[in-house]
Protein backbone atom coordinates (compact mmCIF):
# COMPACT_ATOMS: atom_id res chain seq x y z
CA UNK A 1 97.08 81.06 95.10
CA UNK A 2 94.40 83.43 93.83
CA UNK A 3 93.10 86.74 94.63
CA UNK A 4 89.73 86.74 95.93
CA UNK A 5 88.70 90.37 93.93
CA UNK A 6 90.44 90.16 90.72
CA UNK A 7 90.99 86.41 90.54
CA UNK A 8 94.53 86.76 90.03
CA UNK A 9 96.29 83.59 90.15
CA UNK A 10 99.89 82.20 90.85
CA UNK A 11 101.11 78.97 90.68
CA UNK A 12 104.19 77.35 91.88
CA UNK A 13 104.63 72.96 91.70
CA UNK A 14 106.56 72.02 94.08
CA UNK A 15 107.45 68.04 95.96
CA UNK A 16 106.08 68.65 99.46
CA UNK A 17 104.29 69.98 101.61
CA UNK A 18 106.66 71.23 104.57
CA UNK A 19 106.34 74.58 106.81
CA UNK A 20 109.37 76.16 104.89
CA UNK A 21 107.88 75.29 101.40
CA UNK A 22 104.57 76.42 101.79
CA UNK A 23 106.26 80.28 103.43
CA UNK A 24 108.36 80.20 100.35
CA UNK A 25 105.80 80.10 97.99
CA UNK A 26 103.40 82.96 99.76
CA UNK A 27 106.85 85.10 99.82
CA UNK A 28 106.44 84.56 96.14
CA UNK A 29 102.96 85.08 95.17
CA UNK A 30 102.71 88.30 97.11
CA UNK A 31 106.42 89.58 95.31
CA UNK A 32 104.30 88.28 92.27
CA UNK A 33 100.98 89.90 93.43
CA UNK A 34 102.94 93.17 94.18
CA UNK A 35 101.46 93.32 97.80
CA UNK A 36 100.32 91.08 100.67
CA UNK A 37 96.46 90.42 100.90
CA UNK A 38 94.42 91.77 104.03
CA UNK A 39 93.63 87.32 104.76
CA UNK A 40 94.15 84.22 103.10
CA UNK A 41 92.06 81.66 103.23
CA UNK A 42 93.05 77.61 103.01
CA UNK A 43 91.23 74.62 102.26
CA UNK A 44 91.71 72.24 105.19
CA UNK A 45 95.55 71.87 104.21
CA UNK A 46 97.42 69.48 106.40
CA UNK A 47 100.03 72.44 107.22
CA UNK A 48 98.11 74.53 108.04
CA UNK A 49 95.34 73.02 110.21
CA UNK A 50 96.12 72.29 113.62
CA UNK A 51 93.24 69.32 113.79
């Protein structure tokens, strides 16, 4: 994940792809960031695009 702005980034490898991986590892960044950003933007993930 990075911060638009300051270019921030976090990074977390992990062996899928699922619902509950992907929510784990926003919880994360945004403890890490110190705050959750106003939007997040993806790039045509399979979990999160609907089709």
């Amino acid at each position: 994940m990075v911060l638009g702005y300051s270019r921030m980034m976090y990074v977390e490898f992990t062996e899928d792809e699922k619902l509950e991986t992907l929510i784990g590892c926003h919880l994360r960044a945004w403890q890490y960031f110190g705050g959750v950003p106003q939007s997040c933007l993806y790039d045509n993930m399979k979990t999160v695009v609907s089709g």
